[in-house]
Protein backbone atom coordinates (compact mmCIF):
# COMPACT_ATOMS: atom_id res chain seq x y z
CA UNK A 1 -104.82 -97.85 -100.23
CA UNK A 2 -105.24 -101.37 -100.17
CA UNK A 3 -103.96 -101.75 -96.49
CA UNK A 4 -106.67 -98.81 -95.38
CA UNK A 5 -109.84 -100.50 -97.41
CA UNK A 6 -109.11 -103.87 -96.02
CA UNK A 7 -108.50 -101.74 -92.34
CA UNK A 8 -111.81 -100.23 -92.57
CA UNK A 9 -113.79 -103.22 -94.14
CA UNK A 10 -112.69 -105.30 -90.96
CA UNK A 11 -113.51 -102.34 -88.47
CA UNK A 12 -117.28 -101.86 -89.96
CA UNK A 13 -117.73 -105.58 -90.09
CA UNK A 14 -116.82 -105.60 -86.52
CA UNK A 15 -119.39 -102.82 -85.26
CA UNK A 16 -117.31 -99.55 -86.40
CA UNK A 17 -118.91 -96.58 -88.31
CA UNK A 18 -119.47 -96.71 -92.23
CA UNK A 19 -118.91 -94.37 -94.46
CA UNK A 20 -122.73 -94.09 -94.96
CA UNK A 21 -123.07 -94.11 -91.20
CA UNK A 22 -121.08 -91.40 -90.47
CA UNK A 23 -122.92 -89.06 -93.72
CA UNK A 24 -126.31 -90.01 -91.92
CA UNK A 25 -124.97 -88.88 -88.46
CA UNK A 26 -123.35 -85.50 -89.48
CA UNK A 27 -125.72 -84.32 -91.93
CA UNK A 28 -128.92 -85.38 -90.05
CA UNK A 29 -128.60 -84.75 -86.30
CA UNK A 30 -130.03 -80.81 -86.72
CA UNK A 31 -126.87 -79.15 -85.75
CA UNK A 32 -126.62 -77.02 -88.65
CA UNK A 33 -130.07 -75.11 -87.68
CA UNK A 34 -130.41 -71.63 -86.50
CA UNK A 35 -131.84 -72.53 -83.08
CA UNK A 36 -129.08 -75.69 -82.56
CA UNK A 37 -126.24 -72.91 -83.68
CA UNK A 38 -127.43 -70.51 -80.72
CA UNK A 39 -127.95 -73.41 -78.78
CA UNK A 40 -123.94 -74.39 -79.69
CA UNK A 41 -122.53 -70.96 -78.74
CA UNK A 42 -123.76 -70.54 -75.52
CA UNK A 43 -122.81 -74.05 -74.21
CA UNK A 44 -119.50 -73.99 -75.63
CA UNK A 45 -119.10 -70.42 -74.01
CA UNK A 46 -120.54 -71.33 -70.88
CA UNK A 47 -121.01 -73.44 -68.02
CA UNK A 48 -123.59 -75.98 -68.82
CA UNK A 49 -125.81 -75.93 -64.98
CA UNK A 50 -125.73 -71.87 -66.04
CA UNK A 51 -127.71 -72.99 -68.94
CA UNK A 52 -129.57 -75.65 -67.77
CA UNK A 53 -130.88 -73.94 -64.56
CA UNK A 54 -134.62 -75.20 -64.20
CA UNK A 55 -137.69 -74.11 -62.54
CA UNK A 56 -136.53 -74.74 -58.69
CA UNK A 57 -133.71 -71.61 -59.10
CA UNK A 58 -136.38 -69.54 -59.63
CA UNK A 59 -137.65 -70.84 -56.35
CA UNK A 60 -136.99 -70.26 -52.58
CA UNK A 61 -135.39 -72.98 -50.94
CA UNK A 62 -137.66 -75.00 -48.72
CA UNK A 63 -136.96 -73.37 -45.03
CA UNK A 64 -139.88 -74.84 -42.55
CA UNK A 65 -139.93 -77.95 -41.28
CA UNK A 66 -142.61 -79.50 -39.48
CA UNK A 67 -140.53 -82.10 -37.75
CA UNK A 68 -136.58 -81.28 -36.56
CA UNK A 69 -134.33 -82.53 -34.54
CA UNK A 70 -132.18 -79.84 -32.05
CA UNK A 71 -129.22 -78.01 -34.24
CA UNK A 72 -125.94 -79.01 -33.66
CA UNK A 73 -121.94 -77.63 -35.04
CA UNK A 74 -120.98 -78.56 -38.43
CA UNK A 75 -118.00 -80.44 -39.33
CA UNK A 76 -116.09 -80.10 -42.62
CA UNK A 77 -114.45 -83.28 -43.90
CA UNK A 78 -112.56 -81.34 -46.04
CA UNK A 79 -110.81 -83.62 -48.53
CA UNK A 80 -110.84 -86.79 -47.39
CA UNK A 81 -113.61 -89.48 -48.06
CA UNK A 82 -114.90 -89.49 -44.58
CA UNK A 83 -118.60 -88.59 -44.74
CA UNK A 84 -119.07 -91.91 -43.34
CA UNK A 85 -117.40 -91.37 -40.02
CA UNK A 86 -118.16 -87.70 -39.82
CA UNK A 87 -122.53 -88.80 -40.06
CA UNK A 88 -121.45 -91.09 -38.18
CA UNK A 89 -120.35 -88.94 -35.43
CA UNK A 90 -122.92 -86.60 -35.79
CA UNK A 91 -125.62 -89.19 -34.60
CA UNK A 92 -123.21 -90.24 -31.59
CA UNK A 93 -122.94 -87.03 -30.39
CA UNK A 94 -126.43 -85.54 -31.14
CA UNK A 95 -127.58 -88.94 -28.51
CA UNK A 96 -125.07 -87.86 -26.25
CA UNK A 97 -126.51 -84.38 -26.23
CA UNK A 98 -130.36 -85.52 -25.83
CA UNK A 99 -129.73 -87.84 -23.22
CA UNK A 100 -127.13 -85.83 -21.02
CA UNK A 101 -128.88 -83.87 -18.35
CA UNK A 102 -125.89 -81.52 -17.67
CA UNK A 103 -126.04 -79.35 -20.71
CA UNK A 104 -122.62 -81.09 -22.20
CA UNK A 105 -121.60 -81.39 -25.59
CA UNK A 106 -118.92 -83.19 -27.39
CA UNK A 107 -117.20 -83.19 -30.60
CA UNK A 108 -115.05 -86.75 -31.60
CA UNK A 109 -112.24 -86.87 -33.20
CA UNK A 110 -112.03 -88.02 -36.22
CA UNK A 111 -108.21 -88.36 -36.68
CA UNK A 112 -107.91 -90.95 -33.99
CA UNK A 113 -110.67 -93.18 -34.88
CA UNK A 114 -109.11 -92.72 -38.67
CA UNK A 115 -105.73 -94.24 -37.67
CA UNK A 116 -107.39 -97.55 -36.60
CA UNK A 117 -110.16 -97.51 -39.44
CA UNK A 118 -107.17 -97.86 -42.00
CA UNK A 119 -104.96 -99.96 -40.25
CA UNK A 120 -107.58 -102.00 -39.74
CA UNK A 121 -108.62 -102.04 -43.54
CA UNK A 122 -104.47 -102.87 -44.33
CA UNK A 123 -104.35 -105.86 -42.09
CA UNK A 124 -107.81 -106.76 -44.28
CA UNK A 125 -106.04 -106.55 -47.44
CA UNK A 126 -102.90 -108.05 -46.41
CA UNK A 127 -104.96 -111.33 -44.71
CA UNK A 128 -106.92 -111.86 -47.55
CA UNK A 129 -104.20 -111.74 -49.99
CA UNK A 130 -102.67 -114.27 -47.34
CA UNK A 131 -106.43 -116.59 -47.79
CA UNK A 132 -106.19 -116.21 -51.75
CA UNK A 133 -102.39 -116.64 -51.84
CA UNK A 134 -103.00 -120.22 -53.89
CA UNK A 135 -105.06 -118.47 -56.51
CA UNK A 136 -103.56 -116.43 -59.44
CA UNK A 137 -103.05 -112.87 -59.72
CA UNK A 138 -105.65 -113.08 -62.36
CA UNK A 139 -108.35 -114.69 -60.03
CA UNK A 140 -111.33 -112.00 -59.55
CA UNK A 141 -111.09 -112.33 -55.81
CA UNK A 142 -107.12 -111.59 -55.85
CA UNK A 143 -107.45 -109.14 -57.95
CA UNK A 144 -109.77 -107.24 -55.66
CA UNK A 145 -107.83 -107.06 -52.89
CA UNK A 146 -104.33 -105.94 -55.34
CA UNK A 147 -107.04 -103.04 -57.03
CA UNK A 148 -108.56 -102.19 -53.64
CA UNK A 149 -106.12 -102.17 -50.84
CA UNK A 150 -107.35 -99.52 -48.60
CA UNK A 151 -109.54 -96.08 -49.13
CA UNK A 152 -110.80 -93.69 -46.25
CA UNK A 153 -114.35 -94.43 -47.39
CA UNK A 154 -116.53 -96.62 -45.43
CA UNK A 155 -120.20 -97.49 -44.10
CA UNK A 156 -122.02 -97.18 -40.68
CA UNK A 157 -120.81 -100.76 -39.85
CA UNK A 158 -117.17 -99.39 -39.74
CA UNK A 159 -118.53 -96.65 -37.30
CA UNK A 160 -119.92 -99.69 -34.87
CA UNK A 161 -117.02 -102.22 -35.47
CA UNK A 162 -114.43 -99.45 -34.60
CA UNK A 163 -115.47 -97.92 -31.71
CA UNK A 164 -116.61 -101.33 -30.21
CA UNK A 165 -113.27 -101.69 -30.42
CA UNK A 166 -111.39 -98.42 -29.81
CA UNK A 167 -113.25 -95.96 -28.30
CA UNK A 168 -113.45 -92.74 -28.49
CA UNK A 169 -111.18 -89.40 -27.84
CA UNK A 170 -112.25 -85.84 -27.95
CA UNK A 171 -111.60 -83.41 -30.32
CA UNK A 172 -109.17 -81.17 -28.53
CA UNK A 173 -107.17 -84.67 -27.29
CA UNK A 174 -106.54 -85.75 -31.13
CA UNK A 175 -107.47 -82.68 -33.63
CA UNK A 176 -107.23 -82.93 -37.02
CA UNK A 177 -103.99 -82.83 -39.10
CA UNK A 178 -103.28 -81.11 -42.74
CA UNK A 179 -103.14 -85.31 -44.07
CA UNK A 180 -106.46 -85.83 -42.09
CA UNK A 181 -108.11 -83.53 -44.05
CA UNK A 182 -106.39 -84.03 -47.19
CA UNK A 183 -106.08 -87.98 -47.67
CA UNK A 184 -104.99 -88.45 -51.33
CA UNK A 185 -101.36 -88.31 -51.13
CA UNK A 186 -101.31 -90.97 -47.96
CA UNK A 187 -103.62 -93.14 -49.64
CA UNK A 188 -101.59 -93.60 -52.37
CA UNK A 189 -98.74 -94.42 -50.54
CA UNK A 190 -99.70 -96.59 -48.52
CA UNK A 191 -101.77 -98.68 -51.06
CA UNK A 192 -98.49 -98.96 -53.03
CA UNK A 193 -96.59 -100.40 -49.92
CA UNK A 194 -99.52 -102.60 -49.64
CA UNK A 195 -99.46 -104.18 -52.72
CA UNK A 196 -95.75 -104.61 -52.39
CA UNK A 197 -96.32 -106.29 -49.28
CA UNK A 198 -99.10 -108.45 -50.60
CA UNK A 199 -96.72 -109.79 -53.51
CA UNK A 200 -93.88 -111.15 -50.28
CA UNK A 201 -96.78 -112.49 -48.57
CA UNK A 202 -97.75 -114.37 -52.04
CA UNK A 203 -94.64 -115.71 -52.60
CA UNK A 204 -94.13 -116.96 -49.06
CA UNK A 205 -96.76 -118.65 -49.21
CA UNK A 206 -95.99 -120.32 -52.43
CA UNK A 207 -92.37 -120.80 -51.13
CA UNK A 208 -94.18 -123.00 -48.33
CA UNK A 209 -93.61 -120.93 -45.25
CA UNK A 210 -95.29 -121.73 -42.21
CA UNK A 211 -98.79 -119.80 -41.19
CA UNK A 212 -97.31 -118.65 -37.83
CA UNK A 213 -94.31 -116.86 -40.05
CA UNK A 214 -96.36 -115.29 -42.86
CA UNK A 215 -98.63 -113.86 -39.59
CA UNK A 216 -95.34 -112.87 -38.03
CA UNK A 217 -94.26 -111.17 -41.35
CA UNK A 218 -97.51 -109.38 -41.60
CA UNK A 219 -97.34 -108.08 -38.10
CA UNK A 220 -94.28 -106.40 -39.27
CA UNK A 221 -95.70 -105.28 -42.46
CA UNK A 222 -98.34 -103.34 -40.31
CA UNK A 223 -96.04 -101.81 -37.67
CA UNK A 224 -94.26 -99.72 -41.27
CA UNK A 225 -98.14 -99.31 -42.45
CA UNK A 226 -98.66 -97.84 -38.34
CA UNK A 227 -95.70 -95.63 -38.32
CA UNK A 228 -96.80 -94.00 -41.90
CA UNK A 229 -100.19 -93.26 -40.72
CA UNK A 230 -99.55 -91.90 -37.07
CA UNK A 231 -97.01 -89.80 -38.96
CA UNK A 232 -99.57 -87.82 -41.52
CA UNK A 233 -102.55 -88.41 -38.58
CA UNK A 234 -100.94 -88.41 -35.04
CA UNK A 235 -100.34 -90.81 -32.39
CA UNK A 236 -103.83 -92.39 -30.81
CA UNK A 237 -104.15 -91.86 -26.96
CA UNK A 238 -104.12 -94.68 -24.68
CA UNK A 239 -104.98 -92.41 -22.25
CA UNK A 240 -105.93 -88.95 -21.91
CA UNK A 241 -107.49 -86.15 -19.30
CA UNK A 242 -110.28 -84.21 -20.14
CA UNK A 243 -112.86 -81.88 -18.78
CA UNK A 244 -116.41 -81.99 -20.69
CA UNK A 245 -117.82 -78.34 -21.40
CA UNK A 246 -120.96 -76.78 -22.33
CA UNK A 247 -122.12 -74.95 -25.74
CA UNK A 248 -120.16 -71.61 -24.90
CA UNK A 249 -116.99 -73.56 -23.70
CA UNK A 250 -118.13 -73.23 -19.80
CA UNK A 251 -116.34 -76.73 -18.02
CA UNK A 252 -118.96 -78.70 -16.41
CA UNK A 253 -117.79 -80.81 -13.78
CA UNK A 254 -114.59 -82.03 -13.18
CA UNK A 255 -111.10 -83.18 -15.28
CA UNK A 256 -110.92 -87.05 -15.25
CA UNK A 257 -108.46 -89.65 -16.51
CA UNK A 258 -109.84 -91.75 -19.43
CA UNK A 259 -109.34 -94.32 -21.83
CA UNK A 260 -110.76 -93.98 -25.17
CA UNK A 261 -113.17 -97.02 -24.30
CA UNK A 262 -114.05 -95.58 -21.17
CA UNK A 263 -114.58 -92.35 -22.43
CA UNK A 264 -117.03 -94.05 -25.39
CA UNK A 265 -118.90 -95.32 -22.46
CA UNK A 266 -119.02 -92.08 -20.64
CA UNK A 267 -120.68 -90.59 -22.79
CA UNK A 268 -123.18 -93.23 -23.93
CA UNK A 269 -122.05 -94.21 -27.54
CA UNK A 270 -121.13 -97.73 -26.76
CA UNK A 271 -124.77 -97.96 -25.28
CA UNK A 272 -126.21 -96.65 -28.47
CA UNK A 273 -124.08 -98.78 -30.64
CA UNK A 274 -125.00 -101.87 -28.25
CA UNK A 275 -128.55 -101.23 -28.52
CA UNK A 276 -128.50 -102.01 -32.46
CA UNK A 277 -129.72 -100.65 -35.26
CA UNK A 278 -131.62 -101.34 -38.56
CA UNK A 279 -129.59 -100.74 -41.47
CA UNK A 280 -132.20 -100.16 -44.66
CA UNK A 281 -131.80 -100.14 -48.47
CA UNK A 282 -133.80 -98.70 -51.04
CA UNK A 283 -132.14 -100.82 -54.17
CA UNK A 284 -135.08 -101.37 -56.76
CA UNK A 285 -133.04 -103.95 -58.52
CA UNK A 286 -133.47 -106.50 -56.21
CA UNK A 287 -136.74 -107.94 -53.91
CA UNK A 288 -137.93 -105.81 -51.26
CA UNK A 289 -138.37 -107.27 -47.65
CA UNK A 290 -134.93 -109.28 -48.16
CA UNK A 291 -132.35 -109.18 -46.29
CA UNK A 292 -128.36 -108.40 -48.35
CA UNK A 293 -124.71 -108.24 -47.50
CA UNK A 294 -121.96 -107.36 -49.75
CA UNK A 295 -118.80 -109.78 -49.24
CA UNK A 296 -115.13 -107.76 -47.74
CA UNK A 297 -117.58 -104.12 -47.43
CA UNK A 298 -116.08 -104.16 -43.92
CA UNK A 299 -113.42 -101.91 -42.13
CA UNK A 300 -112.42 -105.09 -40.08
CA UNK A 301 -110.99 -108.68 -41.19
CA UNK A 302 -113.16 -110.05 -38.31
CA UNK A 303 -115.78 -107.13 -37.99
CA UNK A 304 -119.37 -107.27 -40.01
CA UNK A 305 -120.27 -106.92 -43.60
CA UNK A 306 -122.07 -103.93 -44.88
CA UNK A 307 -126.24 -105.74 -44.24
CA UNK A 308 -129.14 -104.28 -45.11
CA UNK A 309 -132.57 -104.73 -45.53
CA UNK A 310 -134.11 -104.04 -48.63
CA UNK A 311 -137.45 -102.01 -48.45
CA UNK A 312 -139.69 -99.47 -50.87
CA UNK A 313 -139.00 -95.78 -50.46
CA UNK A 314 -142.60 -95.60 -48.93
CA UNK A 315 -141.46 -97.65 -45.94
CA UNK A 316 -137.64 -96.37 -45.70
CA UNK A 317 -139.40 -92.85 -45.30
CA UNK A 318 -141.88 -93.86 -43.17
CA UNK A 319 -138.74 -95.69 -40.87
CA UNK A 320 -137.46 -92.00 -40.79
CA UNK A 321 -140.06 -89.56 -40.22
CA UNK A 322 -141.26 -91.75 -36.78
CA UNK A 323 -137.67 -92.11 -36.20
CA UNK A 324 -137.49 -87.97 -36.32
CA UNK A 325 -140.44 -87.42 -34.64
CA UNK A 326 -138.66 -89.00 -31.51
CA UNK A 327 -135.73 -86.62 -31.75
CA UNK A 328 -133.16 -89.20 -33.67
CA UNK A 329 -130.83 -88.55 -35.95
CA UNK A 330 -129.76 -91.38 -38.21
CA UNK A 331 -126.78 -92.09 -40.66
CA UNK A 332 -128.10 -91.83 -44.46
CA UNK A 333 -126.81 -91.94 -48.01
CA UNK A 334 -127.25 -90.21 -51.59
CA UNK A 335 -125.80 -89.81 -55.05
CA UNK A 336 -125.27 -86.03 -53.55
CA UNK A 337 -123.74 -84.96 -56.69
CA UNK A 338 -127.06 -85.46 -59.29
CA UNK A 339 -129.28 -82.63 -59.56
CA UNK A 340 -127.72 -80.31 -57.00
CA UNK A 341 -127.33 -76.60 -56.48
CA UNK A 342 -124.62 -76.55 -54.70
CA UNK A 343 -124.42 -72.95 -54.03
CA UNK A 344 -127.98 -72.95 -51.80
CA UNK A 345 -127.88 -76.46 -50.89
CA UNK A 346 -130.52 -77.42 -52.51
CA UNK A 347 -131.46 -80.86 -54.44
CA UNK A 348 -133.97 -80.59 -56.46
CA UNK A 349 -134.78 -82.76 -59.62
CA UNK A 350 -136.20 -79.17 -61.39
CA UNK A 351 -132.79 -77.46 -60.51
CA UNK A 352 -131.37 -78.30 -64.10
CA UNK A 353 -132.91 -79.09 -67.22
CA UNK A 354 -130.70 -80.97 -69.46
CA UNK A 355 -132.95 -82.73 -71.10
CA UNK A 356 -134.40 -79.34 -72.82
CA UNK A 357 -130.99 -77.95 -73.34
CA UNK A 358 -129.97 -81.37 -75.31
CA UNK A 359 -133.04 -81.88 -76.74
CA UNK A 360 -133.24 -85.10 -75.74
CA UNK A 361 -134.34 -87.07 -72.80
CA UNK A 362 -133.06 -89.08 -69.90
CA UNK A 363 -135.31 -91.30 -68.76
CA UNK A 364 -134.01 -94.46 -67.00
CA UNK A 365 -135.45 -95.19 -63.53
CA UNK A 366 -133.75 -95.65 -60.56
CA UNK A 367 -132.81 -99.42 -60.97
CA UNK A 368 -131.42 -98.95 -64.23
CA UNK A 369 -129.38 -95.93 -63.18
CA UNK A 370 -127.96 -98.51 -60.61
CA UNK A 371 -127.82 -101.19 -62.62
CA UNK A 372 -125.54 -99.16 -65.47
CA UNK A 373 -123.03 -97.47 -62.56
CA UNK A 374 -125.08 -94.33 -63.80
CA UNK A 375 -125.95 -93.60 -60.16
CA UNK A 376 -125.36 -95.18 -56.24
CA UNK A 377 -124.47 -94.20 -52.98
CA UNK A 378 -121.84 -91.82 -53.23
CA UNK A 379 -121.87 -89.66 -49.60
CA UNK A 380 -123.49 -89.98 -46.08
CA UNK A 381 -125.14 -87.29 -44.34
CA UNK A 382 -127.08 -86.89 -41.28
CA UNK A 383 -130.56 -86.80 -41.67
CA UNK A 384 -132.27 -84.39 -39.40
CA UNK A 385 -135.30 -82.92 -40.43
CA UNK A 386 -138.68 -83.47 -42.56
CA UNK A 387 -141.67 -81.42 -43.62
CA UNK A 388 -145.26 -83.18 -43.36
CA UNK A 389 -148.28 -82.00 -45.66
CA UNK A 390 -151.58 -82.25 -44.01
CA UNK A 391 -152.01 -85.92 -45.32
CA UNK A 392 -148.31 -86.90 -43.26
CA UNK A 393 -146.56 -87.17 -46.43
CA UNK A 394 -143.07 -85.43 -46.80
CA UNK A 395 -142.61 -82.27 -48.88
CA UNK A 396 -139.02 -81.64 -48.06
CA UNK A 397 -135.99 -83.00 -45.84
CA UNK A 398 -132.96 -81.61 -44.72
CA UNK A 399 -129.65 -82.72 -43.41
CA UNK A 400 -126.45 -82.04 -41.65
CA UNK A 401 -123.23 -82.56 -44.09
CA UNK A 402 -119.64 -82.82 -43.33
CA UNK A 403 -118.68 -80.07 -46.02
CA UNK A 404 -117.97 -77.10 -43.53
CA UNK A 405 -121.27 -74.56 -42.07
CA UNK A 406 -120.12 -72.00 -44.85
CA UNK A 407 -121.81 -74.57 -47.69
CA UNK A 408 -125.40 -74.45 -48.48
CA UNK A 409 -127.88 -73.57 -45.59
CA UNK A 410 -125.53 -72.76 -42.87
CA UNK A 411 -123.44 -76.41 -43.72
CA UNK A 412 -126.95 -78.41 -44.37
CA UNK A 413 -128.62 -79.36 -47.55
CA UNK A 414 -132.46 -79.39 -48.25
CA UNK A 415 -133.62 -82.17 -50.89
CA UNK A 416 -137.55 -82.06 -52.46
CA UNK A 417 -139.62 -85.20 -51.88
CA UNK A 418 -139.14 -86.35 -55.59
CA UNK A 419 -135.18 -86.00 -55.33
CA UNK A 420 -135.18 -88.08 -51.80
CA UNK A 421 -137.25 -91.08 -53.60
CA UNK A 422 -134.63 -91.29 -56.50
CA UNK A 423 -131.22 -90.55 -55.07
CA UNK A 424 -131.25 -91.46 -51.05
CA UNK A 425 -130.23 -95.06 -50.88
CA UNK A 426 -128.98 -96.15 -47.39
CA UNK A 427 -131.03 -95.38 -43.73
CA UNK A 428 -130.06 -96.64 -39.98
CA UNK A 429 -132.07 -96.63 -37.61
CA UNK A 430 -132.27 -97.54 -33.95
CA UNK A 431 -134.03 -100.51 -33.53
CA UNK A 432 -136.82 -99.05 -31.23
CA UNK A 433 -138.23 -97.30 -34.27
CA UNK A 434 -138.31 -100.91 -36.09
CA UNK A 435 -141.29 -102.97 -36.29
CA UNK A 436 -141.11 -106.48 -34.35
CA UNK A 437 -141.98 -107.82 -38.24
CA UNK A 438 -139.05 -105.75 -39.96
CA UNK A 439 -136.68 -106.68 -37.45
CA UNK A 440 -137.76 -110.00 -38.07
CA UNK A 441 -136.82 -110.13 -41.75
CA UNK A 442 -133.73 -108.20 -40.85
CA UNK A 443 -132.64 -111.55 -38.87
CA UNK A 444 -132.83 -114.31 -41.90
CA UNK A 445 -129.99 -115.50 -43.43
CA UNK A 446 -129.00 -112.94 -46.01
CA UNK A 447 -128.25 -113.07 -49.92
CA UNK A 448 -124.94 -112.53 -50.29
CA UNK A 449 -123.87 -109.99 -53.03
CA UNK A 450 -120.55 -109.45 -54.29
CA UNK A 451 -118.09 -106.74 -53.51
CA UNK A 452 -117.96 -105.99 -57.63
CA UNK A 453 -121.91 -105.00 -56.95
CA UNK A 454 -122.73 -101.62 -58.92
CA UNK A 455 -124.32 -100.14 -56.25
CA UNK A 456 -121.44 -100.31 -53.50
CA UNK A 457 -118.08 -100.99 -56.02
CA UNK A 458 -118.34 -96.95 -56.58
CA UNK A 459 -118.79 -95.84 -53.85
């Protein structure tokens, strides 16, 4: 008795619940009415969006849109975390298909351009374990690279850096595989042989070896982390032969002998990717019309940091809707998951009431969702369509997703214009649709943010 009185004395004293705490709690929070009984029933018995469903269900989904850009196939990324790559794609291809004058399309593969993205992302873990190797294990920095070896997740820079760098393949060259499209298993692997690996490359370094051996070692290193990712993924073409092909599968000109670079510039993506592009941000935590870049949120040890400019929702939309009305396409991002009927595709911030069903509310603003990991960018879509009021201000937009043309409307989702302001996040756009002043500010020397950020360290 003694041992539990002195237990509990030192737990209240330290923050814990009292006795007298606990009696207010559970004899004064209402659950014992009639209404909060009912109330107690039915969300024990049932799924809580079932009970929450809000005023949008009883609503049609949004289906005109004043402004669209031409329809195009929907990929499925199945499960893998490669929205990035597949939006991504989407705007490649969708260029390709409004500048070609031949009636072509074109469908990249993902798989090959996936093998590169994470060796690329090993050799960045293993190099800067190698450029903290004089630090502890318990250094913030060295612990980063030890807790975040490689994932298949990834920004629009990766998209750039990558196929700068490797080209492209079709489809039907390099489809996808059963690991392609189910990650989880490889991942795991091959983070565990990466942190092994980082550990020899530590203590080499410690032991005094020369640079040119620990490079020589890591070389080797990546040749095991090669072999167990063309394995799940396939072997990338050096070379390939391919006739291009209409929408019904009709070939359109003749088959030709490519690389994957030459085939990127074939069909115009290293021109779009040359041209540049103005990644924005809508982070309300932060200044607007300042440029950021989060440290290591790169595919590449020598590529380019995730950098953004920071702007109000007012001006990231308007960035979009002229960048729409010219036909474009452009790479965006979302907390998808908040406020989402999944079954129509539809985001809507009436979709659910929780607040009515708890009896409570949830009120903090965007920033402070951010700022408490309570929301960020957590998927990238391809943002292809808008609907204008009479005044030019947007009721509705739509996009293309990577989760398969059976999902939502026909494989796209429609979001109101409240949902867009609080949960999109991330916008590129071709520099032609950029003011001379916004690309401007886009060219100072940007505050650097670290990788740890709340906004990108969930993502």
């Amino acid at each position: 008795m003694a041992l539990t009185t002195v237990m509990a004395s030192a737990q209240t004293a330290n923050g814990g619940l009292d006795a007298a705490q606990i009696k207010d709690i559970t004899t004064r929070s209402g659950v014992d009415s009639p209404a909060q009984k009912a109330l107690t029933t039915a969300i024990r018995m049932n799924p809580i969006d079932q009970l929450a469903k809000g005023e949008a269900q009883l609503r049609a989904v949004p289906s005109r849109f004043s402004v669209e850009t031409a329809k195009q196939s929907i990929h499925n990324q199945k499960s893998s975390g490669r929205c990035w790559m597949f939006s991504g794609f989407n705007v490649l291809r969708s260029d390709f298909a409004v500048a070609d004058t031949l009636g072509r399309v074109v469908e990249f593969s993902q798989g090959y351009l996936f093998v590169y993205d994470q060796l690329e992302k090993a050799n960045l873990m293993l190099q800067g374990v190698i450029d903290t190797a004089k630090k502890p294990m318990t250094d913030q920095e060295v612990d980063f690279f030890f807790s975040h070896p490689i994932s298949d997740g990834g920004t629009f820079c990766g998209v750039v850096d990558l196929v700068k760098k490797y080209g492209l393949v079709p489809m039907e060259v390099m489809p996808e595989t059963y690991s392609a499209e189910s990650t989880s298993r490889i991942d795991r692997l091959v983070a565990s042989k990466l942190r092994e690996y980082g550990l020899k490359l530590r203590k080499m370094v410690a032991d005094g070896k020369k640079p040119a051996a620990v490079k020589k070692e890591k070389t080797e290193m990546l040749k095991t982390v090669y072999r167990m990712l063309t394995m799940a993924y396939g072997v990338p073409p050096t070379e390939f032969a391919y006739c291009h092909h209409d929408k019904d599968g009709k070939p359109v000109g003749e088959e030709k002998t490519y690389t994957p670079l030459s085939f990127a510039e074939e069909v115009g993506a290293l021109k779009t990717l040359n041209d540049g592009y103005l990644m924005v941000m809508n982070d309300p935590r932060h200044p607007y019309h300042q440029v950021y870049e989060i440290e290591y949120d790169r595919h590449t040890y020598d590529g380019t940091n995730w950098r953004y400019l920071n702007l109000p929702m007012e001006e990231v939309e308007a960035l979009a809707i002229k960048a729409l009305q010219g036909g474009q396409k452009m790479y965006s991002s979302y907390d998808v998951g908040k406020f989402l009927d999944s079954k129509r595709g539809f985001a809507s911030l009436e979709n659910f009431d929780y607040a009515s069903l708890f009896q409570t509310d949830f009120s903090m603003n965007k920033a402070e969702r951010i700022s408490t990991h309570d929301s960020g960018s957590t998927h990238a879509m391809t943002l292809s369509a808008v609907n204008l009021d009479a005044k030019g201000q947007p009721t509705a937009w739509k996009v293309e997703n990577s989760w398969g043309s059976d999902h939502g409307q026909k494989g796209c989702l429609v979001m109101t214009a409240d949902w867009f302001k609080e949960y999109m996040f991330r916008l590129v756009v071709p520099v032609k649709y950029a003011s001379k002043e916004l690309m401007k500010e886009y060219a100072r020397k940007p505050v650097m943010l670290k990788y740890d950020d709340a906004l990108f360290s969930d993502k």
